[in-house]
Protein backbone atom coordinates (compact mmCIF):
# COMPACT_ATOMS: atom_id res chain seq x y z
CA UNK A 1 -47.70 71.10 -89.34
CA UNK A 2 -51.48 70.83 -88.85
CA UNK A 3 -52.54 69.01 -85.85
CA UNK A 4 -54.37 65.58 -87.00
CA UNK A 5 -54.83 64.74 -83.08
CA UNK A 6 -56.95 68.18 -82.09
CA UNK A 7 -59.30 68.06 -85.19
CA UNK A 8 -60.40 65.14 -83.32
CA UNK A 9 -62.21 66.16 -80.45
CA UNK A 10 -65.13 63.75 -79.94
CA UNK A 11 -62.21 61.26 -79.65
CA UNK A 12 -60.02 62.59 -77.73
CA UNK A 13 -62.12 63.51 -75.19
CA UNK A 14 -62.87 59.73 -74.80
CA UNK A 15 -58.79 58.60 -75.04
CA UNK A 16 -58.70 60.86 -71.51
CA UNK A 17 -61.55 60.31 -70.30
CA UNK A 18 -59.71 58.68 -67.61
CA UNK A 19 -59.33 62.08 -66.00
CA UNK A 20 -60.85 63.14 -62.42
CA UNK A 21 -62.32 66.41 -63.59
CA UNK A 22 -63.74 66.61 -59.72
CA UNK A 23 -60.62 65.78 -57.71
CA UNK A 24 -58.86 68.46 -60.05
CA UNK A 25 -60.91 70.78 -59.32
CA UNK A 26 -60.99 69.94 -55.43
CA UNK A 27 -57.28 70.41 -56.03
CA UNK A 28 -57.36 73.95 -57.57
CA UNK A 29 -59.40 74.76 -54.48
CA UNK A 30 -57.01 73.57 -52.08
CA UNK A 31 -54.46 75.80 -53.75
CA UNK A 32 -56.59 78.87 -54.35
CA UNK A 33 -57.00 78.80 -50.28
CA UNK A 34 -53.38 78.35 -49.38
CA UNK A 35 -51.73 80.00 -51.48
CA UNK A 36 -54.12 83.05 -53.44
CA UNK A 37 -53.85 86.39 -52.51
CA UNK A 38 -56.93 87.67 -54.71
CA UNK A 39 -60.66 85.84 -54.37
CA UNK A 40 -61.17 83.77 -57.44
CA UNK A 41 -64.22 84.36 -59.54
CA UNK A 42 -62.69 84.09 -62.93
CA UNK A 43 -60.68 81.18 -64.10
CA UNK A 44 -58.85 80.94 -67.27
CA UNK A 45 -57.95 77.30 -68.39
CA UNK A 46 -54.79 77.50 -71.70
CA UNK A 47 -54.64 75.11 -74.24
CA UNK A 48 -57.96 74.16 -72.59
CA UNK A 49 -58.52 71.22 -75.14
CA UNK A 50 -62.37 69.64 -74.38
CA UNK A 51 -61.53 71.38 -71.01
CA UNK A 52 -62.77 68.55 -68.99
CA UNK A 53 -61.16 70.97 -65.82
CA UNK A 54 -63.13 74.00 -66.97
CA UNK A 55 -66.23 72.26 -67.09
CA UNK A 56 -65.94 71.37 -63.82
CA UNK A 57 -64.96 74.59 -62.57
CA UNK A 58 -68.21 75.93 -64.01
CA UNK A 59 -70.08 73.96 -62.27
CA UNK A 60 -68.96 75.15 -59.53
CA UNK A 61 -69.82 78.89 -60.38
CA UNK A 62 -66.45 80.33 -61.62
CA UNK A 63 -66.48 82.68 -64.39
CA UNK A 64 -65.02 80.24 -67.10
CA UNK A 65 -62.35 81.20 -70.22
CA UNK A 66 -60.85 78.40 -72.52
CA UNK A 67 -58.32 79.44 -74.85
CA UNK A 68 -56.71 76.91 -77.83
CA UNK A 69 -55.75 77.05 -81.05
CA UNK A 70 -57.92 74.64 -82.00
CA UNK A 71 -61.47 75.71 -83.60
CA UNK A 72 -62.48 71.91 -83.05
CA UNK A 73 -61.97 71.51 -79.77
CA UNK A 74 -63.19 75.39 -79.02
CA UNK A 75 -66.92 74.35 -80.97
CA UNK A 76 -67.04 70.95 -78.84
CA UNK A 77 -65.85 72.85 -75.72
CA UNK A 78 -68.87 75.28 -76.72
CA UNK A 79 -71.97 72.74 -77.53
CA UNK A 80 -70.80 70.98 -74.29
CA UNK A 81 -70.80 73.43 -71.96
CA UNK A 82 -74.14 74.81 -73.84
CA UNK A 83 -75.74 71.45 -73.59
CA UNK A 84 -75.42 71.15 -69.74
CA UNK A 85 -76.29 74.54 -69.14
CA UNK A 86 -72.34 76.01 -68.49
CA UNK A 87 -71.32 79.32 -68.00
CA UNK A 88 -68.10 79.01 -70.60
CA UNK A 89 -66.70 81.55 -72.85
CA UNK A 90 -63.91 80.46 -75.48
CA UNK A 91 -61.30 81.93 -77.12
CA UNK A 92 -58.85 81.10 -80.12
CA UNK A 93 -55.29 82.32 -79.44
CA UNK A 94 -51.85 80.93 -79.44
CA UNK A 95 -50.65 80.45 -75.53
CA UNK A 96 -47.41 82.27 -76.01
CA UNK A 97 -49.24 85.40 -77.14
CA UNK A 98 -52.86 86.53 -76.15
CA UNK A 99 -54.54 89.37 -74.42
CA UNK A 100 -57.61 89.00 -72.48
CA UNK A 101 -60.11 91.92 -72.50
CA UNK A 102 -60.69 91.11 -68.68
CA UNK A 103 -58.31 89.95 -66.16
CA UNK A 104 -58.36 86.44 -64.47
CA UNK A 105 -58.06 85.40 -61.16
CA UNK A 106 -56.83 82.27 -61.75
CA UNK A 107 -55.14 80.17 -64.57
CA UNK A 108 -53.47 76.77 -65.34
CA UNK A 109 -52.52 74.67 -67.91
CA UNK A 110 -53.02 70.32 -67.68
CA UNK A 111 -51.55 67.20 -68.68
CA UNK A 112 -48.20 68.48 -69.85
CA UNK A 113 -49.29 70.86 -72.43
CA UNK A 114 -47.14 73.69 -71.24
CA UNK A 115 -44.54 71.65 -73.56
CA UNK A 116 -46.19 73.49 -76.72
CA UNK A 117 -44.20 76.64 -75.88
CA UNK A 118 -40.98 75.06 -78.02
CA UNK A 119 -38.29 77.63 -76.43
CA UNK A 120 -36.80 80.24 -73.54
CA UNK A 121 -37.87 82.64 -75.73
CA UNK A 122 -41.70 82.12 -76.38
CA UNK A 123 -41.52 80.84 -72.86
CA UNK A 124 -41.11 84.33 -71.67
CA UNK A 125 -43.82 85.43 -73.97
CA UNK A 126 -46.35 83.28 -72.78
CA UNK A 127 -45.39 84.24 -68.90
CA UNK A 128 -46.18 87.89 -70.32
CA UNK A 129 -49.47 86.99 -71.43
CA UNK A 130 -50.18 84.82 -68.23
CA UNK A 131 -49.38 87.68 -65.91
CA UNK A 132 -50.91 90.54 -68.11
CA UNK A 133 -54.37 88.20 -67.95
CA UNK A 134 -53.74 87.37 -64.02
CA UNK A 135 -54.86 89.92 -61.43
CA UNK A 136 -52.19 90.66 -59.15
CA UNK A 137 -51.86 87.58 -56.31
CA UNK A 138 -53.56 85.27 -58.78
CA UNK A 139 -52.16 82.05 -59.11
CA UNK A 140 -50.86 80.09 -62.22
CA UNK A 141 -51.02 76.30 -62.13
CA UNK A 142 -48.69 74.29 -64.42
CA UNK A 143 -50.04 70.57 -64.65
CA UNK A 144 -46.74 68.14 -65.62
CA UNK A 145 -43.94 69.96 -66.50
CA UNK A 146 -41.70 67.17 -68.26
CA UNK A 147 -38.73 67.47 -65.74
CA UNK A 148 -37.39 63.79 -65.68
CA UNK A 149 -34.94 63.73 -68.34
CA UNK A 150 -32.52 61.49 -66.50
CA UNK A 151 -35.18 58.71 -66.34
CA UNK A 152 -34.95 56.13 -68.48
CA UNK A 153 -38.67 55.09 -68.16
CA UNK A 154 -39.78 59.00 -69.07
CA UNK A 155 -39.22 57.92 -73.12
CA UNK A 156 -40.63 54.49 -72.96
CA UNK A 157 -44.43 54.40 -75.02
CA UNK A 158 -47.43 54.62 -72.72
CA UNK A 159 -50.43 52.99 -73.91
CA UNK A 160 -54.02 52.82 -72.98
CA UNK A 161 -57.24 52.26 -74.60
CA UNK A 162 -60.93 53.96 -73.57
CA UNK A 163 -64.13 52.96 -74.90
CA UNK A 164 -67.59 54.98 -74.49
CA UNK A 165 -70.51 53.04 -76.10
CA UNK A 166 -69.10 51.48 -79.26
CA UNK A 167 -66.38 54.35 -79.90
CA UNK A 168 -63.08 52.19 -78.65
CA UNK A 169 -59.53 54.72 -78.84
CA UNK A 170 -56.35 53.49 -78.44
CA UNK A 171 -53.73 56.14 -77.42
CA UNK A 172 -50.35 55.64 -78.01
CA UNK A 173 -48.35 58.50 -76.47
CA UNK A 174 -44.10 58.47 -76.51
CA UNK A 175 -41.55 60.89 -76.04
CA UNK A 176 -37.89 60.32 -77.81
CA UNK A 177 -35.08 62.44 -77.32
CA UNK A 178 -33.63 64.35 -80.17
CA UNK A 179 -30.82 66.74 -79.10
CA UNK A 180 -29.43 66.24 -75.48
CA UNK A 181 -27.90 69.57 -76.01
CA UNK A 182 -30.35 71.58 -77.03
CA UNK A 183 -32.96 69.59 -74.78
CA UNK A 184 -34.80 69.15 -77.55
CA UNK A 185 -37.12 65.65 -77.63
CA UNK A 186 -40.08 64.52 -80.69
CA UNK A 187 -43.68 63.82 -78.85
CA UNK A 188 -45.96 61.30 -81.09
CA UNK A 189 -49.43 60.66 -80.32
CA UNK A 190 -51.30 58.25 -82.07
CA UNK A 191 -55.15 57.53 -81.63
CA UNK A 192 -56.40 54.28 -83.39
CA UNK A 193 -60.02 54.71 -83.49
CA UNK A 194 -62.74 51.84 -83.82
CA UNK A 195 -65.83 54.07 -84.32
CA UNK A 196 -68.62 51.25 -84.77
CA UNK A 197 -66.30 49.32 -86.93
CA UNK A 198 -65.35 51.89 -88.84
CA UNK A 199 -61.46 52.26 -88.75
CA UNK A 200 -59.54 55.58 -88.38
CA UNK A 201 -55.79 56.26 -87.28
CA UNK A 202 -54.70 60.15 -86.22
CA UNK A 203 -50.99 60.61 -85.52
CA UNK A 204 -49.12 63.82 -84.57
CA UNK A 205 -45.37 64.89 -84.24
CA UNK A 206 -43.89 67.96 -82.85
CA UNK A 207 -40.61 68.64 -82.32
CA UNK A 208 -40.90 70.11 -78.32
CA UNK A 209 -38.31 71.66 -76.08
CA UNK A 210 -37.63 70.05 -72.07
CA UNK A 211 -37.25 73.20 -70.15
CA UNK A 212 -35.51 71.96 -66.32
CA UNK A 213 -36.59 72.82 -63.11
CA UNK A 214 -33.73 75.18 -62.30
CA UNK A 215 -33.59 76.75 -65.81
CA UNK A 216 -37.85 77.27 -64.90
CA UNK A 217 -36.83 79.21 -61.96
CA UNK A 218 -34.36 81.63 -63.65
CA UNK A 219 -37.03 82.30 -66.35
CA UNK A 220 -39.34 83.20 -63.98
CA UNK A 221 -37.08 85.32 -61.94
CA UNK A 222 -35.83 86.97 -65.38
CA UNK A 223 -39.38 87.41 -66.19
CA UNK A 224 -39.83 89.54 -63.22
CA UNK A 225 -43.81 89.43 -63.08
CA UNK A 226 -44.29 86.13 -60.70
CA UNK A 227 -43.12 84.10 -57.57
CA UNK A 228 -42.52 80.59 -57.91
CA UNK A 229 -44.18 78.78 -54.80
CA UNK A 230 -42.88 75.39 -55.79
CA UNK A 231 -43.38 71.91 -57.35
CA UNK A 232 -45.77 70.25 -56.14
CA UNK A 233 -46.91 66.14 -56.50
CA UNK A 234 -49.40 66.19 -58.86
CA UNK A 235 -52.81 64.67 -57.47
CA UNK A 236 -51.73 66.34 -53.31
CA UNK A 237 -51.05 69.79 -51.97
CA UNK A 238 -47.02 68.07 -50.90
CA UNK A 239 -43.99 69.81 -52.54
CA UNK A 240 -42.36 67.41 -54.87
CA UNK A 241 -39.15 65.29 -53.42
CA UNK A 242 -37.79 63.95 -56.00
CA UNK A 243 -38.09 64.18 -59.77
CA UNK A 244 -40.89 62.69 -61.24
CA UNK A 245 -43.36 63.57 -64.78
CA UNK A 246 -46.78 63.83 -62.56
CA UNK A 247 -46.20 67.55 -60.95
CA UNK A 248 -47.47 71.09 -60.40
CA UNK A 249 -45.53 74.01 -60.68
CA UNK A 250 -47.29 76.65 -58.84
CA UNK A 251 -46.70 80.42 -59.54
CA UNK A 252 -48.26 83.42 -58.38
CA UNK A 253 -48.61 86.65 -59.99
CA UNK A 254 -46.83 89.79 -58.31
């Protein structure tokens, strides 16, 4: 099903807005200095989005890659970094099969996204094409890795609304679950848009697969190509005590 949501970049940019491109980036940092075994020049951010993260990370002289699917949000990704004088190169590919003409030194996916690979199988796939772009020692961050099933809370709606100028979005995000046994669960999110009055509402459904923290583990170990370091709290360099849906799975290529 095309994506209603990610033709819609202008907007939702502005529904996250609420994100701390700066502190992420301080946090990548943090973790490229503990726990790297290569020096990072080249970052690679997947299902990059507006790539908020990247942008930052430019800034900061990296060598900068987005990949999506999306054309939209890889030609905003584009004028924005070109407007404020970026350093960031784009490219359209599905996460659980690319090849990058030159290796990476460091990679990581945000805010949950690494739901999009919808099974063990693909899941494998896309750890292929992470470690085949990753030079050896590199590290792959995983931003939110939905690992609180047993939570009640984890399927209630979150809502929020952002505003820049006289653009107001309303983002209604939910998960539901839809086959304990298969661990399979439908994501909606809706954006209402007021857009100077005028009146626009962009909703998306995907059928999505929750992969669990121990299953995680045994696909990386049968994947062979990457050490997991652990899972981390999501805005500190702590490992993670208890379950909870802000966390970072850190990996690092063999």
């Amino acid at each position: 099903m095309k994506s209603q949501i990610y033709d819609q970049a202008k907007y939702y940019e502005i529904a996250f807005s609420f994100v701390d491109s700066e502190k992420q980036a301080d946090l990548f940092e943090k973790f490229i200095k503990k726990y790297s075994k290569t020096g990072v020049k080249y970052v690679l951010d997947l299902a990059c989005g507006t790539a908020l993260q990247l942008r930052e990370m430019a800034k900061r002289g990296y060598k900068s890659i987005g990949l999506d699917v999306s054309s939209s949000m890889l030609d905003y990704l584009k004028y924005e970094s070109e407007k404020n004088g970026l350093d960031v190169s784009t490219i359209k590919a599905d996460i659980n099969n690319f090849k990058l003409k030159e290796k990476v030194d460091f990679a990581y996916i945000m805010m949950g996204s690494i739901i999009y690979v919808k099974n063990n199988e693909l899941f494998l796939s896309h750890l292929n094409s992470v470690a085949d772009s990753l030079n050896s020692g590199g590290l792959y961050l995983i931003e939110n890795i939905a690992i609180n099933w047993a939570d009640p809370s984890f399927f209630k709606p979150q809502r929020w609304i952002m505003k820049e100028g006289k653009i107001k979005v309303k983002t209604t995000y939910q998960i539901i679950p839809k086959n304990p046994l298969k661990q399979t669960v439908t994501q909606i999110l809706k954006m209402e848009v007021d857009d100077n009055g005028k009146k626009m509402e962009f909703i998306d459904k995907d059928d999505l697969k929750i992969i669990f923290p121990e299953e995680l583990r045994l696909l990386v170990d049968k994947n062979n190509k990457f050490e997991l370091i652990g899972f981390f709290e999501r805005n500190e360099m702590k490992l993670l005590k208890s379950v909870s849906p802000d966390n970072i799975v850190l990996l690092r290529k063999k």
